[in-house]
PDB file of N, CA and C in Angstrom:
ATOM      1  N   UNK A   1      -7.347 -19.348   8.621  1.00  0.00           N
ATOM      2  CA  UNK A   1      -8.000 -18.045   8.677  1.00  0.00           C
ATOM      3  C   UNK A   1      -9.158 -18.046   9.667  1.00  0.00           C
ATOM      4  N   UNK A   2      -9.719 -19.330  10.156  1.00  0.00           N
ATOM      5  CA  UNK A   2     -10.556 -19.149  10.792  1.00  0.00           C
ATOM      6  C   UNK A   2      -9.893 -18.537  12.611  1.00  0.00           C
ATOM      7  N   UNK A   3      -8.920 -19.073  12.753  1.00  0.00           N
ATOM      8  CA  UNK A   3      -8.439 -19.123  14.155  1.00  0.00           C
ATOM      9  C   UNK A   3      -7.974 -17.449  14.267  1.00  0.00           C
ATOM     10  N   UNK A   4      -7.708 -16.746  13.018  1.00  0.00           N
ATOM     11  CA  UNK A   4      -7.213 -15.430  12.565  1.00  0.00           C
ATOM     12  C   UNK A   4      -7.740 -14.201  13.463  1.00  0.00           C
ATOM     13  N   UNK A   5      -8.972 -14.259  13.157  1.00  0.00           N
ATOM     14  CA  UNK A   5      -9.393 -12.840  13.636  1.00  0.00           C
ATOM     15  C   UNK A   5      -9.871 -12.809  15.100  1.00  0.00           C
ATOM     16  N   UNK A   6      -9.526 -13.961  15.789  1.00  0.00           N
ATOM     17  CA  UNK A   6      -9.700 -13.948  17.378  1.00  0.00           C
ATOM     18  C   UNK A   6      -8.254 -13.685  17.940  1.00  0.00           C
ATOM     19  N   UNK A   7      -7.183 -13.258  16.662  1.00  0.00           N
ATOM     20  CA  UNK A   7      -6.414 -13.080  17.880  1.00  0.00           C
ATOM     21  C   UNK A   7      -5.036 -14.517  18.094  1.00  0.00           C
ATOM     22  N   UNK A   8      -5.487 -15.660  16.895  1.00  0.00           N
ATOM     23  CA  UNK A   8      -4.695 -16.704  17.002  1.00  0.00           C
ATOM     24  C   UNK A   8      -3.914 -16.722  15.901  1.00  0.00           C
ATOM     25  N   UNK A   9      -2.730 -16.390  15.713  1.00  0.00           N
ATOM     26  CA  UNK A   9      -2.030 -16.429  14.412  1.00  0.00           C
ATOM     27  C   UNK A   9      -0.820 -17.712  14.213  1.00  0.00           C
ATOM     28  N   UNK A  10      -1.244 -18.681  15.012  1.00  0.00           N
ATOM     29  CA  UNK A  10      -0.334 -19.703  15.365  1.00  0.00           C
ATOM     30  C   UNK A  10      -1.086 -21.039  13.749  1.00  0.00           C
ATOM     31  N   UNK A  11      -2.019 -20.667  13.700  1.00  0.00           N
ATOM     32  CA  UNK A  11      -2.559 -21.624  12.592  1.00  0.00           C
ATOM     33  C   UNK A  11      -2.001 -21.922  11.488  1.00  0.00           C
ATOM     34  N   UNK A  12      -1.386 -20.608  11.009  1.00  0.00           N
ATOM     35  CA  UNK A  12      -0.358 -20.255   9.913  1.00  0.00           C
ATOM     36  C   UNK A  12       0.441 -21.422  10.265  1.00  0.00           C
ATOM     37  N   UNK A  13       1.480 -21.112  11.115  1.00  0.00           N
ATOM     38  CA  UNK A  13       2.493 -21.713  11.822  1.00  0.00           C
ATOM     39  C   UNK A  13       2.267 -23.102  11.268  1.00  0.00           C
ATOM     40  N   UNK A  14       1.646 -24.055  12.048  1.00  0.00           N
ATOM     41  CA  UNK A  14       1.145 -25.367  11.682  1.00  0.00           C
ATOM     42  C   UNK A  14       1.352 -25.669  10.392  1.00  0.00           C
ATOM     43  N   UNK A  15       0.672 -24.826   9.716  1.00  0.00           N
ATOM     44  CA  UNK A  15       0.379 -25.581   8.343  1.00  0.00           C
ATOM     45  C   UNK A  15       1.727 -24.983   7.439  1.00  0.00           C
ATOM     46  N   UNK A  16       2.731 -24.861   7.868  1.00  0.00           N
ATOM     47  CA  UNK A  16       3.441 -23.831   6.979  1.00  0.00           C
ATOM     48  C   UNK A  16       4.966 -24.730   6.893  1.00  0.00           C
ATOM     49  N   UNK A  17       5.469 -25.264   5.844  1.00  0.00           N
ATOM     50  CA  UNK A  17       6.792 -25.918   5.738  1.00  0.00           C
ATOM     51  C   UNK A  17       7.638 -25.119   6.225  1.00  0.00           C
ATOM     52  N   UNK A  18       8.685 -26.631   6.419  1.00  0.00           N
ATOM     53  CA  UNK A  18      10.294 -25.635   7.043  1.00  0.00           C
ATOM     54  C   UNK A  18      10.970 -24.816   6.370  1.00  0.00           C
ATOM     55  N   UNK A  19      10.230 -24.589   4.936  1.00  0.00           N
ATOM     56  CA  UNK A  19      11.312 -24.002   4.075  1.00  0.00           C
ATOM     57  C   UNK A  19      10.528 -23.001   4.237  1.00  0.00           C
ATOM     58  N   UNK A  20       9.554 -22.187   4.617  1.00  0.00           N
ATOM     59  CA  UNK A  20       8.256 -21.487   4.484  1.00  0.00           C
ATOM     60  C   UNK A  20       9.203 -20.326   3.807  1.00  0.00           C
ATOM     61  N   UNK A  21       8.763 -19.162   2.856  1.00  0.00           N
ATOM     62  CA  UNK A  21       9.484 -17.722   2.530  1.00  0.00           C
ATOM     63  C   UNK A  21       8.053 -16.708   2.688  1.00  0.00           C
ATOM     64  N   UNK A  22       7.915 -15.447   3.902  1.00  0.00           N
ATOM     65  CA  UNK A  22       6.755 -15.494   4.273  1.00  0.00           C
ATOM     66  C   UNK A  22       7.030 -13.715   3.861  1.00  0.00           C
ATOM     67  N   UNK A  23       6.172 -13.318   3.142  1.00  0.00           N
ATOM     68  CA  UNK A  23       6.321 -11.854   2.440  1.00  0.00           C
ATOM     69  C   UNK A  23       5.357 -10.959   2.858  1.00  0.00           C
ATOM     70  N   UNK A  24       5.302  -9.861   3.704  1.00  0.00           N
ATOM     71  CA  UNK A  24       4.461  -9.105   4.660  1.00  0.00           C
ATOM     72  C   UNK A  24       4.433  -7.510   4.475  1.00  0.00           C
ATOM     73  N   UNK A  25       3.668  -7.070   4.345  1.00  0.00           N
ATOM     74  CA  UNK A  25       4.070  -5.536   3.997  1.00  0.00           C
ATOM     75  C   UNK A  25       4.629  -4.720   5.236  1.00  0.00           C
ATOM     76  N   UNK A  26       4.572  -5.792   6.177  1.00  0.00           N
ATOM     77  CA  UNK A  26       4.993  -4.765   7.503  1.00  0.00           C
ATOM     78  C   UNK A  26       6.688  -5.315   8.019  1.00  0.00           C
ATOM     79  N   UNK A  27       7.004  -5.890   7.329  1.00  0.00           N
ATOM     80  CA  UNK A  27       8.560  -6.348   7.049  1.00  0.00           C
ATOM     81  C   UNK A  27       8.932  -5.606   5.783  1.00  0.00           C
ATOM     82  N   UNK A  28      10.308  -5.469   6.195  1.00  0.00           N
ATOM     83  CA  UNK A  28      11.265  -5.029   5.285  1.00  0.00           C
ATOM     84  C   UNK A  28      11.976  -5.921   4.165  1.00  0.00           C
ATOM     85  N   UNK A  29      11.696  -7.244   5.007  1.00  0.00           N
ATOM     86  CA  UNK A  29      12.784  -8.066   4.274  1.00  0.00           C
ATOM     87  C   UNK A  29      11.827  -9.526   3.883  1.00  0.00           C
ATOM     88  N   UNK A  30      11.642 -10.263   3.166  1.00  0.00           N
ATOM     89  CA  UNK A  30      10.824 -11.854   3.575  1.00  0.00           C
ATOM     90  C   UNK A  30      11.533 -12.545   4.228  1.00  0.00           C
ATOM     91  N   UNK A  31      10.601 -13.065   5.319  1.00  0.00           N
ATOM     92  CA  UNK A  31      11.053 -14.022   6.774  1.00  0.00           C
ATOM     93  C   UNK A  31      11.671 -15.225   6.238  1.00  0.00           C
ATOM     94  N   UNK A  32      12.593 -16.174   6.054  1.00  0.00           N
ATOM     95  CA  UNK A  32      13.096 -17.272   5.609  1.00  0.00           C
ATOM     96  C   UNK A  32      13.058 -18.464   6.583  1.00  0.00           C
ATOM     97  N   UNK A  33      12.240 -19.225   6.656  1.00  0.00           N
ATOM     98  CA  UNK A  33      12.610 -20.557   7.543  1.00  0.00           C
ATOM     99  C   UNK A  33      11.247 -20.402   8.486  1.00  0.00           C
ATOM    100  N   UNK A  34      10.920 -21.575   9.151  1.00  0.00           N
ATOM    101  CA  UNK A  34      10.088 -21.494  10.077  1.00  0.00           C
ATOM    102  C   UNK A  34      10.456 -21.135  11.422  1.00  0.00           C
ATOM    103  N   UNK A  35      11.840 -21.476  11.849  1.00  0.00           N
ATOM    104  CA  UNK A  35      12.284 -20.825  12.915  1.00  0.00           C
ATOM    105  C   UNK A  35      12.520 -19.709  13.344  1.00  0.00           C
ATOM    106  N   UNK A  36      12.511 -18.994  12.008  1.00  0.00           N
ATOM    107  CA  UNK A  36      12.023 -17.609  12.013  1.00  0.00           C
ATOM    108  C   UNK A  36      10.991 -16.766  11.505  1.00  0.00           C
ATOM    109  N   UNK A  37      10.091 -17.711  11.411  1.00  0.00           N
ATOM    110  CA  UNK A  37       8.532 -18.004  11.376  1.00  0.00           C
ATOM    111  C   UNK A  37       8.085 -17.489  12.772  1.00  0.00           C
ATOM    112  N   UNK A  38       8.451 -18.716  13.341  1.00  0.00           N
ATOM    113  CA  UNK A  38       7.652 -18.693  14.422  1.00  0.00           C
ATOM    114  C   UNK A  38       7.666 -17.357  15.352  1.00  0.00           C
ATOM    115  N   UNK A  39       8.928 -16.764  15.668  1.00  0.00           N
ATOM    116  CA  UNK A  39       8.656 -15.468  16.589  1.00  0.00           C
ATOM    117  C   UNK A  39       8.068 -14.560  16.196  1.00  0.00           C
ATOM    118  N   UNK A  40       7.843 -14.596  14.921  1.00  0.00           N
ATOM    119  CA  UNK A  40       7.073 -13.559  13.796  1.00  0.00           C
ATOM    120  C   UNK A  40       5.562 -13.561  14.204  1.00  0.00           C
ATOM    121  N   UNK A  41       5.076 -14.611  14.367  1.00  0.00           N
ATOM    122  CA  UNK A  41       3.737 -15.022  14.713  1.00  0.00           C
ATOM    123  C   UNK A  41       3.620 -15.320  16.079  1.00  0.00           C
ATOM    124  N   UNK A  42       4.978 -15.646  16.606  1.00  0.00           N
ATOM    125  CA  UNK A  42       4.635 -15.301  18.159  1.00  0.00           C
ATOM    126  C   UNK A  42       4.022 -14.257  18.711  1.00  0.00           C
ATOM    127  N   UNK A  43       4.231 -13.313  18.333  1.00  0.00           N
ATOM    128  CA  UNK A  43       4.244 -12.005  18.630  1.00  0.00           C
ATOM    129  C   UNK A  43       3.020 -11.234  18.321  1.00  0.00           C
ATOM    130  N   UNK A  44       2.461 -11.794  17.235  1.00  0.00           N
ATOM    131  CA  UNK A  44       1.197 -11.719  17.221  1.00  0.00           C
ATOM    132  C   UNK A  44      -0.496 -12.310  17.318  1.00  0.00           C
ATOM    133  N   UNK A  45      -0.058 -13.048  18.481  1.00  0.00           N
ATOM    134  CA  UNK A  45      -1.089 -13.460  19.086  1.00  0.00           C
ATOM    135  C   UNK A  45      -1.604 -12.663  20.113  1.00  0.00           C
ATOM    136  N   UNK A  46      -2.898 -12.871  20.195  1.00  0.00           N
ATOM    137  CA  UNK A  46      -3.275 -11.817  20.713  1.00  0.00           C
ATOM    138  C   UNK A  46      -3.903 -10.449  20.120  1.00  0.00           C
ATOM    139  N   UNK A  47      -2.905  -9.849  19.179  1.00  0.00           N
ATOM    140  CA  UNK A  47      -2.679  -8.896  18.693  1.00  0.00           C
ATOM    141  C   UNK A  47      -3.731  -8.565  17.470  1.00  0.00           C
ATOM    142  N   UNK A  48      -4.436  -9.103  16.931  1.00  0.00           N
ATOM    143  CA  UNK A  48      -5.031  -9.290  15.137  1.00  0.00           C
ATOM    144  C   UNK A  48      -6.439 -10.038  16.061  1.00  0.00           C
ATOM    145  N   UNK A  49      -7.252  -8.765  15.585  1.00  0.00           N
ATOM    146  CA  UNK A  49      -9.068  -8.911  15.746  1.00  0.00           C
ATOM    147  C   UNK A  49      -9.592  -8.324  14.332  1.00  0.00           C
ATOM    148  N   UNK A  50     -10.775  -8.954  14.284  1.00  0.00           N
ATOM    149  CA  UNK A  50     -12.007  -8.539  12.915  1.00  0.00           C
ATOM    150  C   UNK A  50     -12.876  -9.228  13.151  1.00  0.00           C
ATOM    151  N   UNK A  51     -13.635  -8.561  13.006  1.00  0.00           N
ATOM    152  CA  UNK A  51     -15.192  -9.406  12.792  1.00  0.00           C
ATOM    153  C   UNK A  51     -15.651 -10.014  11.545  1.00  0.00           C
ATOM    154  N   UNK A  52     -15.135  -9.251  10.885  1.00  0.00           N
ATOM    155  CA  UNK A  52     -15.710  -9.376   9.096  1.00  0.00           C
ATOM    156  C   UNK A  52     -14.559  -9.949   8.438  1.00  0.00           C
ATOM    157  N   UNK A  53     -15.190 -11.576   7.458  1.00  0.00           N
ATOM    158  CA  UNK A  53     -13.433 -11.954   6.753  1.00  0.00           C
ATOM    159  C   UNK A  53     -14.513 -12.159   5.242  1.00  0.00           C
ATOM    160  N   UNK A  54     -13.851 -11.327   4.262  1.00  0.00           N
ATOM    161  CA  UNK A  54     -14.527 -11.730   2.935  1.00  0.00           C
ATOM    162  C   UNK A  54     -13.459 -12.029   2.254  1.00  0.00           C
ATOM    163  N   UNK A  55     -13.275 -13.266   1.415  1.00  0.00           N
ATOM    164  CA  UNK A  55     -12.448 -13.869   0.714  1.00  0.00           C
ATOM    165  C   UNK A  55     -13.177 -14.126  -0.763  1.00  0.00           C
ATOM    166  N   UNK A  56     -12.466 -12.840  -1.702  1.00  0.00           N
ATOM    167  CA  UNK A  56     -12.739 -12.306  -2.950  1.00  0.00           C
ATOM    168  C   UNK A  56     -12.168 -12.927  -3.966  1.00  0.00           C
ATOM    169  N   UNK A  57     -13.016 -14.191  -4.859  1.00  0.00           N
ATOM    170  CA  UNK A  57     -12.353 -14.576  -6.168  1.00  0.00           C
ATOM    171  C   UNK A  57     -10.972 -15.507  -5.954  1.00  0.00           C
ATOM    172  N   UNK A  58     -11.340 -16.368  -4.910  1.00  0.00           N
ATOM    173  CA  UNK A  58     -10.180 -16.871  -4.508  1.00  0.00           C
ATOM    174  C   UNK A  58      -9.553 -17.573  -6.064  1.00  0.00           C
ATOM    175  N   UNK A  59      -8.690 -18.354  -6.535  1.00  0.00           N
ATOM    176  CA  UNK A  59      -8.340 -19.270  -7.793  1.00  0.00           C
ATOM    177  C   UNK A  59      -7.129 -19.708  -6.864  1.00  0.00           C
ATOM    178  N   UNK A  60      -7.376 -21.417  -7.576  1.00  0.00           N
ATOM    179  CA  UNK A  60      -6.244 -22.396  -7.651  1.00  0.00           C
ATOM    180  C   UNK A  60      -6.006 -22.856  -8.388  1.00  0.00           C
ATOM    181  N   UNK A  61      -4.497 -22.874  -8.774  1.00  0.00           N
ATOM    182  CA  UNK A  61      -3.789 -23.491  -9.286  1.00  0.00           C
ATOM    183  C   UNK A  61      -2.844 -24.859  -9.393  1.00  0.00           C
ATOM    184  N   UNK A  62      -3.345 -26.088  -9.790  1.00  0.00           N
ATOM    185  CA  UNK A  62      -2.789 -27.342  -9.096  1.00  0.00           C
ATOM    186  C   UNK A  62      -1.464 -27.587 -10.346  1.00  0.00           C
ATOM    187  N   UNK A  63      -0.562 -27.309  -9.722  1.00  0.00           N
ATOM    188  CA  UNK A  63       0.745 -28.158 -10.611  1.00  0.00           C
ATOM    189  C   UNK A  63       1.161 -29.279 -10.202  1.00  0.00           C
ATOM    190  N   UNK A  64       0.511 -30.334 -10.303  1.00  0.00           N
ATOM    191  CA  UNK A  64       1.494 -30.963  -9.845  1.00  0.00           C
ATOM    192  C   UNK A  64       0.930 -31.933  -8.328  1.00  0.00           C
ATOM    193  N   UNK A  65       2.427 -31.873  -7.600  1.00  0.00           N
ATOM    194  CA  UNK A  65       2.262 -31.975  -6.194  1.00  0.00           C
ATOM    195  C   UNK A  65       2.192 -30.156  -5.334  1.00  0.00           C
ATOM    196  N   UNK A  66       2.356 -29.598  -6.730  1.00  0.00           N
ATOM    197  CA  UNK A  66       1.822 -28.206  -5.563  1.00  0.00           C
ATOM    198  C   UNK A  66       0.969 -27.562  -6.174  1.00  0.00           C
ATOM    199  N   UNK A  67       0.664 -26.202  -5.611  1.00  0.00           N
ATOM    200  CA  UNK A  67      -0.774 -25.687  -5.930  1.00  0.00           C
ATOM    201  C   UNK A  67      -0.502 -23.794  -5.490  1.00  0.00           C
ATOM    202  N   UNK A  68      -1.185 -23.051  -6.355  1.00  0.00           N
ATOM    203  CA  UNK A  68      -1.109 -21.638  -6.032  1.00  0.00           C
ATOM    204  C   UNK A  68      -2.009 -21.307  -5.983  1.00  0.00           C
ATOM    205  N   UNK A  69      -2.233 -20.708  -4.406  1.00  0.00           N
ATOM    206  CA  UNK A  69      -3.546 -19.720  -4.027  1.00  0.00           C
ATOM    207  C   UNK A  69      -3.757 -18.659  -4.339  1.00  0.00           C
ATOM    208  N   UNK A  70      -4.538 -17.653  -5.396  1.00  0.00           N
ATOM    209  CA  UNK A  70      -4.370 -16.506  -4.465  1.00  0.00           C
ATOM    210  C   UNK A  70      -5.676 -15.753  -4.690  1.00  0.00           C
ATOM    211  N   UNK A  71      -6.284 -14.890  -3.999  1.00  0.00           N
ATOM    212  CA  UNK A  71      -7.461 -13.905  -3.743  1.00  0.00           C
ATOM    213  C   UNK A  71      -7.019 -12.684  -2.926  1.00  0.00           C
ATOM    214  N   UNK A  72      -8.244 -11.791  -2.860  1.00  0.00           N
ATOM    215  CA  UNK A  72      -7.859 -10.685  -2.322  1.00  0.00           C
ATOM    216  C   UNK A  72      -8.974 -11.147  -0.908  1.00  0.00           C
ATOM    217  N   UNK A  73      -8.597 -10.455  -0.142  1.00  0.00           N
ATOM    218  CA  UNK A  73      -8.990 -10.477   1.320  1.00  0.00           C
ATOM    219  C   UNK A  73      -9.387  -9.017   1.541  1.00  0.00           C
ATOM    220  N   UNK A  74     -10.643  -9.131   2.210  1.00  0.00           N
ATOM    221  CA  UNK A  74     -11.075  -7.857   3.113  1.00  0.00           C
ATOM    222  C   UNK A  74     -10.872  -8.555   4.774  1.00  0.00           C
ATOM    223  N   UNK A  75     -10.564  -7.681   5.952  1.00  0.00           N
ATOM    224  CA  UNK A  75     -10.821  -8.067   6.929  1.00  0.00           C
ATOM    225  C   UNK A  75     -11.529  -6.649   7.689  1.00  0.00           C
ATOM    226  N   UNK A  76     -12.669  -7.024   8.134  1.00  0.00           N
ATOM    227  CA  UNK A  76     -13.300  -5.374   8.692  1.00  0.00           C
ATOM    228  C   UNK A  76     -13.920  -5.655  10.135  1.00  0.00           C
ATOM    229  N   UNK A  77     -13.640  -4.808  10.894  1.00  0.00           N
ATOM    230  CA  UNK A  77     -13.918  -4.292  12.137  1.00  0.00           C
ATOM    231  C   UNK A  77     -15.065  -4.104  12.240  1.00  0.00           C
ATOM    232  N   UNK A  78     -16.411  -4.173  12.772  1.00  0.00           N
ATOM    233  CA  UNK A  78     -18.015  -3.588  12.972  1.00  0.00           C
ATOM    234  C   UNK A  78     -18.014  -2.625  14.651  1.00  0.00           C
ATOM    235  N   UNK A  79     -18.945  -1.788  14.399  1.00  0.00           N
ATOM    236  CA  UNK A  79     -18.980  -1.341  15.784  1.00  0.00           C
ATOM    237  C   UNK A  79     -20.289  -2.426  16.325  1.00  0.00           C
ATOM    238  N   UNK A  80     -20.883  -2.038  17.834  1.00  0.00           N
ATOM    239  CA  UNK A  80     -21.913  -2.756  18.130  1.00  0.00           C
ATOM    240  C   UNK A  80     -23.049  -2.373  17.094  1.00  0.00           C
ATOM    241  N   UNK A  81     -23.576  -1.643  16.401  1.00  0.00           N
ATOM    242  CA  UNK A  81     -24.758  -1.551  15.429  1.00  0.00           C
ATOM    243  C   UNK A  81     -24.342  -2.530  14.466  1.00  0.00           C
ATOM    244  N   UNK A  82     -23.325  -3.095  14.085  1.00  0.00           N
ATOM    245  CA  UNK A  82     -22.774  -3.431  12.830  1.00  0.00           C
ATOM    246  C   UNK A  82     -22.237  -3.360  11.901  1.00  0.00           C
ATOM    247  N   UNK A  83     -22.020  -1.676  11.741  1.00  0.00           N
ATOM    248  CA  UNK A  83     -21.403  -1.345  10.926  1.00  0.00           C
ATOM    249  C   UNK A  83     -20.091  -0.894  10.855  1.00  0.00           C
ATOM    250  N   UNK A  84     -19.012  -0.797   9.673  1.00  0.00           N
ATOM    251  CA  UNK A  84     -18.047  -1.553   9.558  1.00  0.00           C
ATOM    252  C   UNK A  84     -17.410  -0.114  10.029  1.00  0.00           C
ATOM    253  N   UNK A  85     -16.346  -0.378  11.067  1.00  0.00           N
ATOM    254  CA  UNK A  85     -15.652   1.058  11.317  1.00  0.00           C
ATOM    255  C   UNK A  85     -14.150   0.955  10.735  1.00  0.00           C
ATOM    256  N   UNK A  86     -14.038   0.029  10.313  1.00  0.00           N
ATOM    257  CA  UNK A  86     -12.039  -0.082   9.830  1.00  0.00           C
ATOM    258  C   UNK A  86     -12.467  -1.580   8.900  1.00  0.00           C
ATOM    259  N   UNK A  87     -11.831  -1.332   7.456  1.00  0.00           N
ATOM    260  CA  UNK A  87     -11.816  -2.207   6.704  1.00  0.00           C
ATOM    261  C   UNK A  87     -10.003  -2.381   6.320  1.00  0.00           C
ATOM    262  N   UNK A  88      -9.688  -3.445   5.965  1.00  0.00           N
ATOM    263  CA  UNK A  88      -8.496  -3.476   5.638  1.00  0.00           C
ATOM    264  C   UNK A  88      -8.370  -4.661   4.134  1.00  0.00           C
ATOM    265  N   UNK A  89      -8.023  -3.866   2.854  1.00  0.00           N
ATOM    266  CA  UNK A  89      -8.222  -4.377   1.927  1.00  0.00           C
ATOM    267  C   UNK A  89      -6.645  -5.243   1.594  1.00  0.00           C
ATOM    268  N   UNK A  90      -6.448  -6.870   1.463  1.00  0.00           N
ATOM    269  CA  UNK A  90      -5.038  -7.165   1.019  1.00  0.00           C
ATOM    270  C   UNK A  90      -5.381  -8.445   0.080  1.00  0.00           C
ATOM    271  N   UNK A  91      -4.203  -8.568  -1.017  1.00  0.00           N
ATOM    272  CA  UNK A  91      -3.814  -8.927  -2.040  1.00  0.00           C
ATOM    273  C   UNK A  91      -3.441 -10.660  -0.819  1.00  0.00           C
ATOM    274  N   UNK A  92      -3.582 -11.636  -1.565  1.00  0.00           N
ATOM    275  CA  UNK A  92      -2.700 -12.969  -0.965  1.00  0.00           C
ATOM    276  C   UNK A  92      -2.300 -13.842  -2.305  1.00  0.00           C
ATOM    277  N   UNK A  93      -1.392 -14.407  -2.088  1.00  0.00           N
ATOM    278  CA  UNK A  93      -0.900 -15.262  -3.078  1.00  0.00           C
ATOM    279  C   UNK A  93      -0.249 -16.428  -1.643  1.00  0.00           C
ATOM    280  N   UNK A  94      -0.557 -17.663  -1.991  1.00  0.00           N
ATOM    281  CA  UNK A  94       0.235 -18.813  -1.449  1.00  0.00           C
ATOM    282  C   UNK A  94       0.721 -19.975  -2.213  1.00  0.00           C
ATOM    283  N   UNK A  95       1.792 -20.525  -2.187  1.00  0.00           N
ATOM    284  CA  UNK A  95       2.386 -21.804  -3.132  1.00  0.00           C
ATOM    285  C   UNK A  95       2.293 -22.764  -1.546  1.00  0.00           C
ATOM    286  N   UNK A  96       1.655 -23.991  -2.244  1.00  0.00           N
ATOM    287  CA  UNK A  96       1.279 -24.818  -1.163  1.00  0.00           C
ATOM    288  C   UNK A  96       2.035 -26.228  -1.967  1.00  0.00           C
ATOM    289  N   UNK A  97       2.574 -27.135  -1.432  1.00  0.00           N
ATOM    290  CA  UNK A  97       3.304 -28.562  -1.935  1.00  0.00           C
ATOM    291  C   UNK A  97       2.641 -29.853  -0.797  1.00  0.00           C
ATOM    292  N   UNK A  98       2.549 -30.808  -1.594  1.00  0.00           N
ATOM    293  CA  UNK A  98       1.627 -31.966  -1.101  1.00  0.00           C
ATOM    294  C   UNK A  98       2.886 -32.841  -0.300  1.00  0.00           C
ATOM    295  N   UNK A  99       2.885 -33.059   1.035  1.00  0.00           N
ATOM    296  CA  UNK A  99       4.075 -33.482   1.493  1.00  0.00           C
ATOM    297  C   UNK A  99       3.003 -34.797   2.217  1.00  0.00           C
ATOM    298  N   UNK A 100       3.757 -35.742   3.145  1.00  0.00           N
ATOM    299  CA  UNK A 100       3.319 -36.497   3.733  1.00  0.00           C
ATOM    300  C   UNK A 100       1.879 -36.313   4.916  1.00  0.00           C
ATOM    301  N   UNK A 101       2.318 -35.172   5.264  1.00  0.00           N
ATOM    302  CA  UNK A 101       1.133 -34.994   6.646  1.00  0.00           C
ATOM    303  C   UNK A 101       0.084 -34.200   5.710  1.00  0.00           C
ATOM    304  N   UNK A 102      -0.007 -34.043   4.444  1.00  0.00           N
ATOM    305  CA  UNK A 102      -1.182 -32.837   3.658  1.00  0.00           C
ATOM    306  C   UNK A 102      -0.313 -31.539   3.299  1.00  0.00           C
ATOM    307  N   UNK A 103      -1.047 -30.738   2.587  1.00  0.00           N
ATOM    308  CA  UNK A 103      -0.647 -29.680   1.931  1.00  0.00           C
ATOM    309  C   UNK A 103       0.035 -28.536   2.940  1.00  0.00           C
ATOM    310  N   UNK A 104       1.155 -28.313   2.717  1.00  0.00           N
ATOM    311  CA  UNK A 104       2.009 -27.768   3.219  1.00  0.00           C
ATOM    312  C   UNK A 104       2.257 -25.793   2.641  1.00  0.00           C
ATOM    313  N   UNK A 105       2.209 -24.705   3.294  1.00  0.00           N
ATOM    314  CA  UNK A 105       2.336 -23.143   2.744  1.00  0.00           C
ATOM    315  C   UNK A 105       4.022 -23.539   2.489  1.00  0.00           C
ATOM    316  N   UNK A 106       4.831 -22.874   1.303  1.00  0.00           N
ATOM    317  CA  UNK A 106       6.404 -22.897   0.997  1.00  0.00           C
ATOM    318  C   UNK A 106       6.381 -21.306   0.770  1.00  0.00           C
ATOM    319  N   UNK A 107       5.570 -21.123   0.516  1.00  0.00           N
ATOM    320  CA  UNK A 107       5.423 -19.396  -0.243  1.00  0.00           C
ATOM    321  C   UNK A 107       4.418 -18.349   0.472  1.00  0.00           C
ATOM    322  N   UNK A 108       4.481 -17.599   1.299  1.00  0.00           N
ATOM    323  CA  UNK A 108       2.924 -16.679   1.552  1.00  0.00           C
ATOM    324  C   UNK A 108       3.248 -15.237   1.179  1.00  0.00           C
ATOM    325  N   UNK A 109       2.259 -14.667   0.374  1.00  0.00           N
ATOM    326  CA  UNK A 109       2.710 -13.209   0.260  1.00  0.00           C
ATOM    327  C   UNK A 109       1.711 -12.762   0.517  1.00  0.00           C
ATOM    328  N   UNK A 110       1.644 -11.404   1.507  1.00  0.00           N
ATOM    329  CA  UNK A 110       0.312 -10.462   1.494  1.00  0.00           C
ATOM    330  C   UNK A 110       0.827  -9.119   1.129  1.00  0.00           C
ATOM    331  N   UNK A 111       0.213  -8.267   0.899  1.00  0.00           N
ATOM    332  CA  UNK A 111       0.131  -7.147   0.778  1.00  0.00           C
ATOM    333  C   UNK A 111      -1.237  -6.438   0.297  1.00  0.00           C
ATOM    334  N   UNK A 112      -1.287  -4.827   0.755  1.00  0.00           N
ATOM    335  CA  UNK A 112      -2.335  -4.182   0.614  1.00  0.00           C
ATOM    336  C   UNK A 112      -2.552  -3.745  -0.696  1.00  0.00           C
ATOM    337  N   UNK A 113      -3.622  -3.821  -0.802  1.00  0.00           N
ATOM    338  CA  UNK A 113      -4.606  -3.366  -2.101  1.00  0.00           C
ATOM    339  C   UNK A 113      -4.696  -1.973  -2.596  1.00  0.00           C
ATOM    340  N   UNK A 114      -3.661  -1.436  -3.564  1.00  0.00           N
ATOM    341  CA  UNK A 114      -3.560  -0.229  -3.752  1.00  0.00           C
ATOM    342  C   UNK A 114      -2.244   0.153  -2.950  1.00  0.00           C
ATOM    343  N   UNK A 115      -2.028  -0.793  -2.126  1.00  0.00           N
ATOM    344  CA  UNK A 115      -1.005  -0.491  -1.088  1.00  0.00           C
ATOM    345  C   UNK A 115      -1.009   0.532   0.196  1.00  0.00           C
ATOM    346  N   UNK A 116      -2.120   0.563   0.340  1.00  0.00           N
ATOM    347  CA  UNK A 116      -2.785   1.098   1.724  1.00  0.00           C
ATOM    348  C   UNK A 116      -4.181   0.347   2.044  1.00  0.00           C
ATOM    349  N   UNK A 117      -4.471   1.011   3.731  1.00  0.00           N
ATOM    350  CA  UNK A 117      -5.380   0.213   4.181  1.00  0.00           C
ATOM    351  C   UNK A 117      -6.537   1.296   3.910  1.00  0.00           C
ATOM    352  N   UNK A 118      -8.172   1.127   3.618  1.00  0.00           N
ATOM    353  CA  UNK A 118      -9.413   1.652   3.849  1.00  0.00           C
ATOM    354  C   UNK A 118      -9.551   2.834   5.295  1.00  0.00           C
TER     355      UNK A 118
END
């Protein structure tokens, strides 16, 4: 999330198993596999700016060798005074599994809060 709001959405990528199942409100369908991961997030580089990242009540869950993330996310826009001109409120849930190289995403779901954006 840090590499996120400049515009780098390749970070995901990295950390995300081959089996990844990646659930998006701006898809129709959940993405299956990392190979079809990757053009997903190809595509949006570049693309995804914010200034503002608040990460609300995050909780984990350790089972095991895996673990469930989830919190709600604000990401908000500021003009030059500072203040916030576009907020975007979303729901996250992640299932993460302890593999050889470190904790690995198998599961990502986002969606909006209320199911629209601010």
């Amino acid at each position: 999330m840090e590499r996120w709001p400049n515009g780098d959405s390749m970070g995901f990528l990295e950390l995300s198993a081959g089996e990844i199942c990646y659930v998006h409100p701006a898809q129709t369908r959940p993405i299956i596999g990392l190979e079809s991961y990757r053009p997903f997030m190809q595509q949006l580089v570049g693309q995804v700016h914010f200034d503002r990242s608040e990460f609300i009540d995050p909780q984990v869950v350790l089972l095991g060798s895996a673990a469930m993330l989830g919190y709600n996310f604000r990401s908000s826009v500021l003009d030059p005074a500072g203040r916030v001109t576009s907020r975007t409120p979303w729901n996250y849930t992640g299932v993460f599994v302890l593999r050889e190289a470190g904790w690995k995403i198998i599961h990502s779901h986002w969606s909006f809060i209320h199911g629209k954006i601010e």
